[in-house]
C-alpha atoms as a PDB file:
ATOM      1  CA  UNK A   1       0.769 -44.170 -50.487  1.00  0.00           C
ATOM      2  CA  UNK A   2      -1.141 -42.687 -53.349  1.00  0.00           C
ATOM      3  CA  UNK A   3      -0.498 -39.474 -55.068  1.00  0.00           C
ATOM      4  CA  UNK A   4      -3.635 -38.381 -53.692  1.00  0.00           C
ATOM      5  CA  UNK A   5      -3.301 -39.344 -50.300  1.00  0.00           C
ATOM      6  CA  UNK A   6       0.211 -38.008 -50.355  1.00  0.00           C
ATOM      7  CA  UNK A   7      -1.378 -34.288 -51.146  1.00  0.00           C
ATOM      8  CA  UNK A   8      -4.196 -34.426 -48.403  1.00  0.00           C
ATOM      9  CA  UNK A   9      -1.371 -34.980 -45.995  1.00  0.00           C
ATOM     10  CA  UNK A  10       0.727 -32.400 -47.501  1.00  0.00           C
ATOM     11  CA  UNK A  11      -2.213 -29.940 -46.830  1.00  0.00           C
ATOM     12  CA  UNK A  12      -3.206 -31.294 -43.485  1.00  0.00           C
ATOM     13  CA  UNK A  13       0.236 -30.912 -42.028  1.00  0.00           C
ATOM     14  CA  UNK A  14       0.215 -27.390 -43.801  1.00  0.00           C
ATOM     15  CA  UNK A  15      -3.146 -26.042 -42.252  1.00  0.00           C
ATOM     16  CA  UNK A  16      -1.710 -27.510 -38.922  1.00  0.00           C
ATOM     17  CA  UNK A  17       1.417 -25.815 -38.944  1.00  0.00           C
ATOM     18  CA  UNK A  18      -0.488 -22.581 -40.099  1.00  0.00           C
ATOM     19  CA  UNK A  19      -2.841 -23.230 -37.068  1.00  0.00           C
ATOM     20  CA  UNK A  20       0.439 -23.275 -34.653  1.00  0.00           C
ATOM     21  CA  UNK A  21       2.099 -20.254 -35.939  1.00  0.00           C
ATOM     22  CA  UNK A  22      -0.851 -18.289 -35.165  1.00  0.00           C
ATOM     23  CA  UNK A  23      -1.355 -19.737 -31.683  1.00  0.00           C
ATOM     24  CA  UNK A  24       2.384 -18.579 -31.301  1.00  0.00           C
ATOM     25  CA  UNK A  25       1.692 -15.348 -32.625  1.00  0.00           C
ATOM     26  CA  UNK A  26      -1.026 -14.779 -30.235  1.00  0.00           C
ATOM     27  CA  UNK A  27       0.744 -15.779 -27.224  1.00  0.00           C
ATOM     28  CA  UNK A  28       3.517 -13.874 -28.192  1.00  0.00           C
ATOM     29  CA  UNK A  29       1.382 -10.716 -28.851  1.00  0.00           C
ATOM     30  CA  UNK A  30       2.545  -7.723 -26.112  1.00  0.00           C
ATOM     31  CA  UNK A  31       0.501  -4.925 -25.263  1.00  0.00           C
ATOM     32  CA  UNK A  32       1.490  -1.749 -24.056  1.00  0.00           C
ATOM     33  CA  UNK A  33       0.281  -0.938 -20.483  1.00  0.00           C
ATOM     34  CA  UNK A  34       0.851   3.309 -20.312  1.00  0.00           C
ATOM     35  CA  UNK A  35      -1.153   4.922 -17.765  1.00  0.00           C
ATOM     36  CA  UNK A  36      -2.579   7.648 -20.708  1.00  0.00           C
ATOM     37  CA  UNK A  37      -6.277   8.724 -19.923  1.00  0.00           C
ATOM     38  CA  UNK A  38      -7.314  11.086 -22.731  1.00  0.00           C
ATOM     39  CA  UNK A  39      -6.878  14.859 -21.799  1.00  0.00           C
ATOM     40  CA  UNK A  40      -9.874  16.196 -20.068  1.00  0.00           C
ATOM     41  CA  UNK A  41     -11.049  12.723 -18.281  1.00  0.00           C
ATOM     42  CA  UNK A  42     -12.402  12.618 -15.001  1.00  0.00           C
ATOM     43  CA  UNK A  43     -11.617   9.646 -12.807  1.00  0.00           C
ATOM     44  CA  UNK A  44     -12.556   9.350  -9.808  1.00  0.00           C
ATOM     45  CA  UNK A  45     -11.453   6.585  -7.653  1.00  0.00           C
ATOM     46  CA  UNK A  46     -12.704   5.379  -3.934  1.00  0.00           C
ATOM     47  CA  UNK A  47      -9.677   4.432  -1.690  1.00  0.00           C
ATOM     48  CA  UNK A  48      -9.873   2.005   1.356  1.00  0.00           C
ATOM     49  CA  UNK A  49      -6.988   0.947   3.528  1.00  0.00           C
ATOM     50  CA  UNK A  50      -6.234  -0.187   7.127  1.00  0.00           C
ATOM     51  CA  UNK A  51      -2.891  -0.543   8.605  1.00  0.00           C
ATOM     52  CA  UNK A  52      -2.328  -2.841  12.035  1.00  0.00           C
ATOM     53  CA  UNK A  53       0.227  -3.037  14.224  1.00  0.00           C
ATOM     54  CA  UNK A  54       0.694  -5.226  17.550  1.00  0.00           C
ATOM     55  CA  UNK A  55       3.041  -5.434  19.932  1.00  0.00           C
ATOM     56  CA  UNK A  56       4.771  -4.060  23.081  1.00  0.00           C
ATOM     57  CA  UNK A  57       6.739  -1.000  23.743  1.00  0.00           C
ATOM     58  CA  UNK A  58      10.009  -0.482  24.761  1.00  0.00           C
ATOM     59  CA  UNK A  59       8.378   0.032  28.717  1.00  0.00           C
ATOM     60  CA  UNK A  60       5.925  -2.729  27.913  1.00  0.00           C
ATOM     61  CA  UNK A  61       3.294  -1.160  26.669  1.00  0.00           C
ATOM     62  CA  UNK A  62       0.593  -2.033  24.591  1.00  0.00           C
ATOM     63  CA  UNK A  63       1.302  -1.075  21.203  1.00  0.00           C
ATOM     64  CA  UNK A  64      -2.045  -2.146  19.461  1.00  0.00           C
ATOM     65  CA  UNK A  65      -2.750   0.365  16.801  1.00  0.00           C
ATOM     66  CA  UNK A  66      -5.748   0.376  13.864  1.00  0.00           C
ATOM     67  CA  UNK A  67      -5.650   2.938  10.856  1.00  0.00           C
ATOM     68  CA  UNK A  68      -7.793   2.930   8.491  1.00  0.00           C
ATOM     69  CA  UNK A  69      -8.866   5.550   5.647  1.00  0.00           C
ATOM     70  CA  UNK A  70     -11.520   5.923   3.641  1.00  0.00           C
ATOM     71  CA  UNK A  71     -12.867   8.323   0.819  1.00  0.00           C
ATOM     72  CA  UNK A  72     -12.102   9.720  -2.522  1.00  0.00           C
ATOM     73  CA  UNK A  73      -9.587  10.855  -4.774  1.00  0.00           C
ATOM     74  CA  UNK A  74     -10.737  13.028  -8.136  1.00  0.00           C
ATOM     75  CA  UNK A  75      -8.547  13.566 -11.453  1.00  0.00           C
ATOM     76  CA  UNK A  76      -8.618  15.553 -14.132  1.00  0.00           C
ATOM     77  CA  UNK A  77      -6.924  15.223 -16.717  1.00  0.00           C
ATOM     78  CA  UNK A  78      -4.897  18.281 -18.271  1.00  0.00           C
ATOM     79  CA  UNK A  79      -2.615  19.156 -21.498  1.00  0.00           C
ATOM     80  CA  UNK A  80       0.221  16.270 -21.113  1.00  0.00           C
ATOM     81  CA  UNK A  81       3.434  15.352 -22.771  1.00  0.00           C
ATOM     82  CA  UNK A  82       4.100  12.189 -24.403  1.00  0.00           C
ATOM     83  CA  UNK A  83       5.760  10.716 -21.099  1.00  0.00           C
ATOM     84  CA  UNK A  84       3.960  12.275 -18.625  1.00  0.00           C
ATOM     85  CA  UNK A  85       0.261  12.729 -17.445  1.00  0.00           C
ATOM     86  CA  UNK A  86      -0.475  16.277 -15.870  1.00  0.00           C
ATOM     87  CA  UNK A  87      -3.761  16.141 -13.017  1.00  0.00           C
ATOM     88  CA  UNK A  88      -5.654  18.144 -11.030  1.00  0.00           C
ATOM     89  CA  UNK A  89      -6.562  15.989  -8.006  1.00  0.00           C
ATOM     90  CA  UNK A  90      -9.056  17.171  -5.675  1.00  0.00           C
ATOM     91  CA  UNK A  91     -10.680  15.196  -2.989  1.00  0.00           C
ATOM     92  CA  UNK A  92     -14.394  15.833  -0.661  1.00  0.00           C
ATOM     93  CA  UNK A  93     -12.488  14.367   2.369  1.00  0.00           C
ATOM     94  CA  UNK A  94     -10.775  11.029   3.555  1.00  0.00           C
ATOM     95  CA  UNK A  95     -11.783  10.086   6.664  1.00  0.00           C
ATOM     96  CA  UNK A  96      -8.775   8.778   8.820  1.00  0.00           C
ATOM     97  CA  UNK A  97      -9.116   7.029  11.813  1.00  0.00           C
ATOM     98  CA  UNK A  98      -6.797   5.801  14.181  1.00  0.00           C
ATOM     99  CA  UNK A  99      -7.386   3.443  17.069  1.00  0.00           C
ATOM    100  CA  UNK A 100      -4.852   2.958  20.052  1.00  0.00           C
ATOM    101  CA  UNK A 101      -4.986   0.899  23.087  1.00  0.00           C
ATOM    102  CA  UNK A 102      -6.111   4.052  25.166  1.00  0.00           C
ATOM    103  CA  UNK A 103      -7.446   6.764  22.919  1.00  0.00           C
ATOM    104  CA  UNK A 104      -9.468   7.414  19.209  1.00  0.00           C
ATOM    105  CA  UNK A 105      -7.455   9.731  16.390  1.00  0.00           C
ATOM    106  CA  UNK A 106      -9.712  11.033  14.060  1.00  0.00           C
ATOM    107  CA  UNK A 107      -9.430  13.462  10.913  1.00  0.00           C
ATOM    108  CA  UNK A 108     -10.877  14.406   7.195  1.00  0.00           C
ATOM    109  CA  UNK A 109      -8.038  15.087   4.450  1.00  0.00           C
ATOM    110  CA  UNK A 110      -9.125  16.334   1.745  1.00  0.00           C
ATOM    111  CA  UNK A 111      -8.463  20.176  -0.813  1.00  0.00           C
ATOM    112  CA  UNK A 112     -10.495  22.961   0.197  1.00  0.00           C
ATOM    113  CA  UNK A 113     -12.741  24.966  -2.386  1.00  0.00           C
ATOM    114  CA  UNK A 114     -11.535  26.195  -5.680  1.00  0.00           C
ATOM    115  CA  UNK A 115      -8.097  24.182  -5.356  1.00  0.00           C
ATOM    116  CA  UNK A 116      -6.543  21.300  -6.505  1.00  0.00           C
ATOM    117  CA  UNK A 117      -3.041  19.310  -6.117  1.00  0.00           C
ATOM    118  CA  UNK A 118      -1.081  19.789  -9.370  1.00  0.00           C
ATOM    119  CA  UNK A 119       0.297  16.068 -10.081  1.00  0.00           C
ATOM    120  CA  UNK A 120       2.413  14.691 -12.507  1.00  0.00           C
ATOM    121  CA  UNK A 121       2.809  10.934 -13.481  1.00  0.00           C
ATOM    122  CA  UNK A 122       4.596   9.427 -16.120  1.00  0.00           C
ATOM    123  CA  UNK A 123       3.566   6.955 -17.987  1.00  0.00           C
ATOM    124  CA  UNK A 124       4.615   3.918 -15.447  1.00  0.00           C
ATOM    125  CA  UNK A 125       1.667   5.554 -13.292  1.00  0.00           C
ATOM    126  CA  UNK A 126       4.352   6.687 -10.769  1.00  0.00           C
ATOM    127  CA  UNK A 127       4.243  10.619  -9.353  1.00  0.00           C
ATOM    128  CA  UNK A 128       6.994  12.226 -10.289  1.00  0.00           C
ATOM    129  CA  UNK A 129       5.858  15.664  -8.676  1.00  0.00           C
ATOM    130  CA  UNK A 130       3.581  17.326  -6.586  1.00  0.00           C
ATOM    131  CA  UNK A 131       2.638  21.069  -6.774  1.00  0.00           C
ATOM    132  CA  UNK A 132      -0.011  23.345  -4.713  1.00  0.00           C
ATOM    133  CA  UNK A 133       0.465  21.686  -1.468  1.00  0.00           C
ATOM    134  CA  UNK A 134      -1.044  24.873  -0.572  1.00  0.00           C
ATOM    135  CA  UNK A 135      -4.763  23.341  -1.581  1.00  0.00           C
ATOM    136  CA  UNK A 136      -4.509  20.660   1.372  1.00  0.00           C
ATOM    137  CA  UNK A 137      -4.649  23.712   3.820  1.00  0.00           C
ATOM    138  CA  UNK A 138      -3.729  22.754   7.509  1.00  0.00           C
ATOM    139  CA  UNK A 139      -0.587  20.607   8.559  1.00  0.00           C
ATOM    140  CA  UNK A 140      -1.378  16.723   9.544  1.00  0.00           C
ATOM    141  CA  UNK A 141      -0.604  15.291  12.841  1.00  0.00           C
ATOM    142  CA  UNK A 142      -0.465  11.372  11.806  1.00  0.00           C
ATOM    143  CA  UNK A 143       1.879  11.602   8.809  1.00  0.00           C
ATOM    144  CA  UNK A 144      -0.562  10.698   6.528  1.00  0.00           C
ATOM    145  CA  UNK A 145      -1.597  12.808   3.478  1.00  0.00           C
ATOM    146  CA  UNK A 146      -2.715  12.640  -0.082  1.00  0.00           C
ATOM    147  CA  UNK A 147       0.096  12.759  -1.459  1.00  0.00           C
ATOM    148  CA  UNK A 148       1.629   9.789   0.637  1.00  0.00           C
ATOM    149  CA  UNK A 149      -1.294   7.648  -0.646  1.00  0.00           C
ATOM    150  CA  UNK A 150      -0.730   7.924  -4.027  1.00  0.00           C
ATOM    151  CA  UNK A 151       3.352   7.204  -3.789  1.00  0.00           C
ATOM    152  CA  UNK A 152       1.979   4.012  -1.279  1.00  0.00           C
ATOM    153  CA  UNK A 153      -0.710   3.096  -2.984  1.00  0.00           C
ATOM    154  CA  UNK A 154      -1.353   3.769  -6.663  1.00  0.00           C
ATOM    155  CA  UNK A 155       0.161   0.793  -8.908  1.00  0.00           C
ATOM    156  CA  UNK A 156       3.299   1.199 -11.057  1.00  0.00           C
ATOM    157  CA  UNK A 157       2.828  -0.141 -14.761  1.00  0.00           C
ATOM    158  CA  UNK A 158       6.112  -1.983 -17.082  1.00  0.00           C
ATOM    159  CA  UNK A 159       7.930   0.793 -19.671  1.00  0.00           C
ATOM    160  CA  UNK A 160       8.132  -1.866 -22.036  1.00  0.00           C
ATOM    161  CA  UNK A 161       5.604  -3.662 -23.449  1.00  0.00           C
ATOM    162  CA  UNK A 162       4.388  -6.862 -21.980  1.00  0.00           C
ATOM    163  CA  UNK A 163       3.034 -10.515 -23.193  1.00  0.00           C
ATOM    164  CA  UNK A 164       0.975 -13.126 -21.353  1.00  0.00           C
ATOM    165  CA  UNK A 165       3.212 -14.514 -18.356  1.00  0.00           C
ATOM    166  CA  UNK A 166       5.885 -11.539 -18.240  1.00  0.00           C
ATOM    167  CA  UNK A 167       6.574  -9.811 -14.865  1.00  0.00           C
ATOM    168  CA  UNK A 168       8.159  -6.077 -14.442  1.00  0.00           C
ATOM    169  CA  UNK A 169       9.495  -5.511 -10.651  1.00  0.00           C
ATOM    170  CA  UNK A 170       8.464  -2.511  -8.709  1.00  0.00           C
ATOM    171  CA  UNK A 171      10.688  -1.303  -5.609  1.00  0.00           C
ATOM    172  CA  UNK A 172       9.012   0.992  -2.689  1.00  0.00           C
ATOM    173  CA  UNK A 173       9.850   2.357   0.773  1.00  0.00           C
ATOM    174  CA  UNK A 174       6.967   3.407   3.232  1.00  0.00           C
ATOM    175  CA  UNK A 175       8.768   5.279   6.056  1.00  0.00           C
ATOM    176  CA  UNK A 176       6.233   4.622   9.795  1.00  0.00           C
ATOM    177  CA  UNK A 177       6.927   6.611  12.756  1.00  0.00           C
ATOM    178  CA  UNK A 178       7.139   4.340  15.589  1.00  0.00           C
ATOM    179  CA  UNK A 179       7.558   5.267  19.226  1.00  0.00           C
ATOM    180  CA  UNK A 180       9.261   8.072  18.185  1.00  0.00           C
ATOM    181  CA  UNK A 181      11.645   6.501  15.524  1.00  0.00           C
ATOM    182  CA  UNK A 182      11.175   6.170  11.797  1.00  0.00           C
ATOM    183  CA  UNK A 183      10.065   2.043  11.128  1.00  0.00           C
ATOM    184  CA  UNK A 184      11.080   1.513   7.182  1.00  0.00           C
ATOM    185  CA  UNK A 185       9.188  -1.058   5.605  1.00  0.00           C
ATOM    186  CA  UNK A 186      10.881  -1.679   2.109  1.00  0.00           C
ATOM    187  CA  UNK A 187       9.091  -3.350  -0.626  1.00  0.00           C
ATOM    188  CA  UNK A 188       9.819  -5.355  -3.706  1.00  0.00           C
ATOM    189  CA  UNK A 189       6.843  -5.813  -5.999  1.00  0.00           C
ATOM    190  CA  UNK A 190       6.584  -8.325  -8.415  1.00  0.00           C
ATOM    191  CA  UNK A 191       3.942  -7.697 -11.201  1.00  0.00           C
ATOM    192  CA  UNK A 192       2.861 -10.794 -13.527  1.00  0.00           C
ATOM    193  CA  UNK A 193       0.478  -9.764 -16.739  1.00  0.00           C
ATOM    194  CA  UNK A 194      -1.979 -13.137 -16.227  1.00  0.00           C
ATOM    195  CA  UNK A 195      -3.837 -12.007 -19.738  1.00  0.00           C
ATOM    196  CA  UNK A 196      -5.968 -10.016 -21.542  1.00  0.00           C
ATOM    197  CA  UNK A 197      -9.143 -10.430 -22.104  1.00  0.00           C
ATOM    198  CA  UNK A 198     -12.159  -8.252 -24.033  1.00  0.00           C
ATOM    199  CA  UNK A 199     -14.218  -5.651 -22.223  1.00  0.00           C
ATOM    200  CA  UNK A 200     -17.189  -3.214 -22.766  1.00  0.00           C
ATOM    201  CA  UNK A 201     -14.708  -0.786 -22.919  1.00  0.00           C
ATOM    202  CA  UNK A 202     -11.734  -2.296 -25.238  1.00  0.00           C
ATOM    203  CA  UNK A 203      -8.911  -4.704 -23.653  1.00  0.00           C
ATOM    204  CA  UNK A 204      -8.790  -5.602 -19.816  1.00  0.00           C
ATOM    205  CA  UNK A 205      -5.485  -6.666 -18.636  1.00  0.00           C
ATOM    206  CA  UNK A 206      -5.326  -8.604 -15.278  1.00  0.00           C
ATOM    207  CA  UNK A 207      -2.275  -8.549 -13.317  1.00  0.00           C
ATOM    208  CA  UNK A 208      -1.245 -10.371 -10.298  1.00  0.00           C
ATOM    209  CA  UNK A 209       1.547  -9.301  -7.889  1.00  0.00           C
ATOM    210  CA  UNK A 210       3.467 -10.796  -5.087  1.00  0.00           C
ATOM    211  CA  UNK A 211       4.986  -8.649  -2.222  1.00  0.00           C
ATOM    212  CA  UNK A 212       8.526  -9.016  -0.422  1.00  0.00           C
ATOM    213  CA  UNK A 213       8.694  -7.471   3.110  1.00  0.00           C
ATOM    214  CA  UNK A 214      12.111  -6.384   4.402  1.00  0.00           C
ATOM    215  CA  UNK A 215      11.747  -3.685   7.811  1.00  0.00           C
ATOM    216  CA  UNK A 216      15.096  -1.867   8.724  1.00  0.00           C
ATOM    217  CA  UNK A 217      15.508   1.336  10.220  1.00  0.00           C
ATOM    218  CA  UNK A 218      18.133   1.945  12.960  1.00  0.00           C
ATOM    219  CA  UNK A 219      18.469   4.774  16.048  1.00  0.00           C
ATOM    220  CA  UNK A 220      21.360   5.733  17.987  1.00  0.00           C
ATOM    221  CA  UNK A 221      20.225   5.538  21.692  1.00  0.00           C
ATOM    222  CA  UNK A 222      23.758   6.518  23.482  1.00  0.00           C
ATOM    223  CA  UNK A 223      25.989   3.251  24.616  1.00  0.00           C
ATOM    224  CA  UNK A 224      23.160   1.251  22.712  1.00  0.00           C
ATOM    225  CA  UNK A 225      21.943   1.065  19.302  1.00  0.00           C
ATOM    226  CA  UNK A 226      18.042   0.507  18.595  1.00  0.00           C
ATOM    227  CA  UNK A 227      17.418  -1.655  15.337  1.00  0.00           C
ATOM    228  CA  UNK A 228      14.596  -2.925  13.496  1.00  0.00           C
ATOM    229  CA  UNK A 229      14.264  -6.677  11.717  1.00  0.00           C
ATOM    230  CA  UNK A 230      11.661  -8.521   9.664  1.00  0.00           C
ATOM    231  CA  UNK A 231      10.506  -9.515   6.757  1.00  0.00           C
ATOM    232  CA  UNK A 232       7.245 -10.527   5.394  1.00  0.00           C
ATOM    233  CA  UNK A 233       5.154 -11.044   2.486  1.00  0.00           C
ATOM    234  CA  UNK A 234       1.754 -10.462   0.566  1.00  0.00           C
ATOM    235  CA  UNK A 235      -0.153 -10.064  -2.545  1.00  0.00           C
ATOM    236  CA  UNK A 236      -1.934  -8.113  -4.978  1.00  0.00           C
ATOM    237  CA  UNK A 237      -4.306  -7.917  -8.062  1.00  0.00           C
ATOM    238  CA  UNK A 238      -4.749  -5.313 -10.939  1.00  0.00           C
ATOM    239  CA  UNK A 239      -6.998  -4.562 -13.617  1.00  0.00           C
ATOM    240  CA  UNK A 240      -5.729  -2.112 -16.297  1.00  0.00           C
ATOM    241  CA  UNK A 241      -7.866  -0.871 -19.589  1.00  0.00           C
ATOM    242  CA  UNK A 242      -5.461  -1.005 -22.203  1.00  0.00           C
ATOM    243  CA  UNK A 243      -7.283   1.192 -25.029  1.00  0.00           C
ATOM    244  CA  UNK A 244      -8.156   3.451 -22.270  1.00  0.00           C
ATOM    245  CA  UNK A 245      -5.175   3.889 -20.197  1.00  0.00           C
ATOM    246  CA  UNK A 246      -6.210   3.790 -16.814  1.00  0.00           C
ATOM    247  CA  UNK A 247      -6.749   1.208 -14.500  1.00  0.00           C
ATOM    248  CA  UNK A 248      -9.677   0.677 -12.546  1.00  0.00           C
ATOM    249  CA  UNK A 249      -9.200  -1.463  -9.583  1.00  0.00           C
ATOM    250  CA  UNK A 250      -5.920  -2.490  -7.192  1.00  0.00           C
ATOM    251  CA  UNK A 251      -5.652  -4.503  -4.276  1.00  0.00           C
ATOM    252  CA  UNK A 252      -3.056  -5.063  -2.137  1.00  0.00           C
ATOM    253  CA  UNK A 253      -2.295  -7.018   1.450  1.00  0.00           C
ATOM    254  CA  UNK A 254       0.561  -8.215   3.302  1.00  0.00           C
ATOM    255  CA  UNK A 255       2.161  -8.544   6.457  1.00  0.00           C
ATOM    256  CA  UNK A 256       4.880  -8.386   8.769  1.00  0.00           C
ATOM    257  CA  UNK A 257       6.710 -10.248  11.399  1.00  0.00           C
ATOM    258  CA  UNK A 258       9.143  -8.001  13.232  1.00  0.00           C
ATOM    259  CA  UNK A 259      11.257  -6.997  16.254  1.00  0.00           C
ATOM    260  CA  UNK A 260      12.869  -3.856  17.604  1.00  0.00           C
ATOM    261  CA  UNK A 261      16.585  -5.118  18.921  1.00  0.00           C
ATOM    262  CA  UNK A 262      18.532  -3.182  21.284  1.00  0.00           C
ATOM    263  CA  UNK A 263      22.293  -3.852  20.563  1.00  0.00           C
ATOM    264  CA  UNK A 264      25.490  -3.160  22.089  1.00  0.00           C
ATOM    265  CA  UNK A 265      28.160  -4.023  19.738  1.00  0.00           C
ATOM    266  CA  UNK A 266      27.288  -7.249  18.558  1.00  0.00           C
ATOM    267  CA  UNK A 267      25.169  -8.160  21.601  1.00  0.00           C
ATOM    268  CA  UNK A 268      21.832  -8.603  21.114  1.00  0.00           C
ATOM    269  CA  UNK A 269      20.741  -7.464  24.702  1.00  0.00           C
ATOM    270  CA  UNK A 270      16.878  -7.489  24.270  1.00  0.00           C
ATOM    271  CA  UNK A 271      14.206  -8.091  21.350  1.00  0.00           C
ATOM    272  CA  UNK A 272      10.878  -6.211  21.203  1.00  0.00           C
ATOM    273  CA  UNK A 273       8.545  -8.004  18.609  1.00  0.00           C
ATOM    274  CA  UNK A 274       5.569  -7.388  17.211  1.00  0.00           C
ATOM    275  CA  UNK A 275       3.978  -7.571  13.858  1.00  0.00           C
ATOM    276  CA  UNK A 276       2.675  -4.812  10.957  1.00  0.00           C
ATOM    277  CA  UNK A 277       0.217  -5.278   8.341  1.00  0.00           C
ATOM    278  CA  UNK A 278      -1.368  -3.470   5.353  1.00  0.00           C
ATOM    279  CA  UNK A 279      -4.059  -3.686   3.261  1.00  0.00           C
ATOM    280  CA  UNK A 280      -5.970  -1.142   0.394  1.00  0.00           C
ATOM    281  CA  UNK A 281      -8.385  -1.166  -2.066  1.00  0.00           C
ATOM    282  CA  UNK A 282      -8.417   1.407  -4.861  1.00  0.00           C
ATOM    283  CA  UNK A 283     -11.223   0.919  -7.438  1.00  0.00           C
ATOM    284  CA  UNK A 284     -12.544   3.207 -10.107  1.00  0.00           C
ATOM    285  CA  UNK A 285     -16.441   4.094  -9.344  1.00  0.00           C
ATOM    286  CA  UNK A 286     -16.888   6.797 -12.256  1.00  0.00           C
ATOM    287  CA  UNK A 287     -15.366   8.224 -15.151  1.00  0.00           C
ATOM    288  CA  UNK A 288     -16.721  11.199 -17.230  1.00  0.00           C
ATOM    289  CA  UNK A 289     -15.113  11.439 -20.869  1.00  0.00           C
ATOM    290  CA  UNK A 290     -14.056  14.406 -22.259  1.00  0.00           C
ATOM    291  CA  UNK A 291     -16.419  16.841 -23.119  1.00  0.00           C
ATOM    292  CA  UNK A 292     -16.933  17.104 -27.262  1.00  0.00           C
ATOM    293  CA  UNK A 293     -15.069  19.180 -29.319  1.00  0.00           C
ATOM    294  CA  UNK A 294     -18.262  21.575 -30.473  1.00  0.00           C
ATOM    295  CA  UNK A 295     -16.863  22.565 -34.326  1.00  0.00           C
END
């Protein structure tokens, strides 16, 4: 091989390795995903979800049951730290209505005039309190509120930072009344960052998410012990604005095979079963900047 031809190769294998180390670089690039809107933001999200449930009752009865809620949920952003996120939420009303076998449930959450929940995430996008429960003014009959909705059904986001392909783990327990006892329906949520891609609006990171079902819950009945079994699964998808830190849309479904098992002892002396499922929407359908500084 010539001297010549000996250098072009030199530099070909060169530019090719340079080529691959900044391929690796840009696979291995992580991005931070903090929920961080800029103080004085207005987001206002639109929230759909419907719950199911089937079965039969300890007497046999029909247990068929339809929830569903929709509406919208306001925030505004206020003076933060630099781990949490302080919000007035306010909402015009969330319709909920629930559908039995025999009879229609209906009622409008929502804050009344002038007031506003006082709520404070961190920077995962989890609530870590909840003040002026005073704004949601009168008590609810079907255990569901505001504040329920946005421990069940606003994402969670990684503390560290994340690359293409790496998965955080989220842990949650909904607690269902059901015939009088408390159903628990613990879940184990399994985030994957997919990628990032450009937007509008600066980076858009989409995230999948897989669900793990477990129900327990248990109820002393006298000489006989009620208990509940299952497990199930689902999924979920997530789109998070990286420069902007908020995300604007989150899906999530899954579902439930179950039982309610009377015990004595060991004895399994009867099984109930019957089967639960979830889904919700949340997506962003405005946001209003902060207003200018005027100087």
């Amino acid at each position: 091989m010539t001297a010549r031809k000996i250098v072009t190769a030199a530099l070909l294998v060169g530019a090719l390795a340079g080529t691959s180390g900044s391929f690796a670089a840009q696979e291995q690039e992580k991005v931070a995903l903090r929920f961080a809107p800029a103080e004085g933001t207005r987001l206002t999200y639109t929230l759909t979800s419907v719950i199911n449930v089937d079965g039969k009752s300890l007497l046999g009865k029909d247990l068929a049951l339809n929830a569903d809620s929709r509406g919208e949920i306001r925030l505004f952003t206020k003076p933060s730290t630099h781990e949490t996120v302080r919000a007035d939420l306010t909402s015009p009303g969330i319709e909920v209505n629930i559908r039995l076998s025999d009879r229609v449930l209906a009622q409008k959450l929502g804050t009344t005039d002038g007031e506003a929940l006082e709520v404070v995430f961190n920077r995962t996008g989890k609530v870590e309190s909840i003040r002026n429960p005073e704004a949601l003014g009168s008590g609810n009959p079907f255990n569901i509120s505001i504040p329920q909705i946005l421990r069940d059904y606003f994402p969670a986001f990684p503390a560290q930072p994340v690359g293409r392909g790496d998965t955080w783990t989220e842990n949650r327990r909904l607690t269902i009344p059901f015939q009088g006892l408390d159903l628990q329906v613990d879940l184990v949520i399994d985030y994957i960052l997919d990628d990032v891609i450009p937007a509008d609006d600066g980076r858009l990171a989409l995230i999948s998410a897989v669900y793990r079902v477990v129900v327990s819950g248990t109820k002393d009945l006298g000489e006989t012990r009620g208990v509940f079994e299952g497990q199930g699964a689902g999924a979920g998808s997530l789109q998070f604005h990286v420069d902007k830190g908020w995300f604007s849309e989150y899906r999530l479904d899954f579902k439930t095979d179950a039982a309610f098992v009377m015990k004595k002892g060991a004895d399994r002396l009867v099984e109930f079963p019957f089967s639960f499922s979830a889904f919700a929407e949340i997506a962003l359908i405005n946001v209003q900047p902060p207003d200018p500084i005027i100087r």
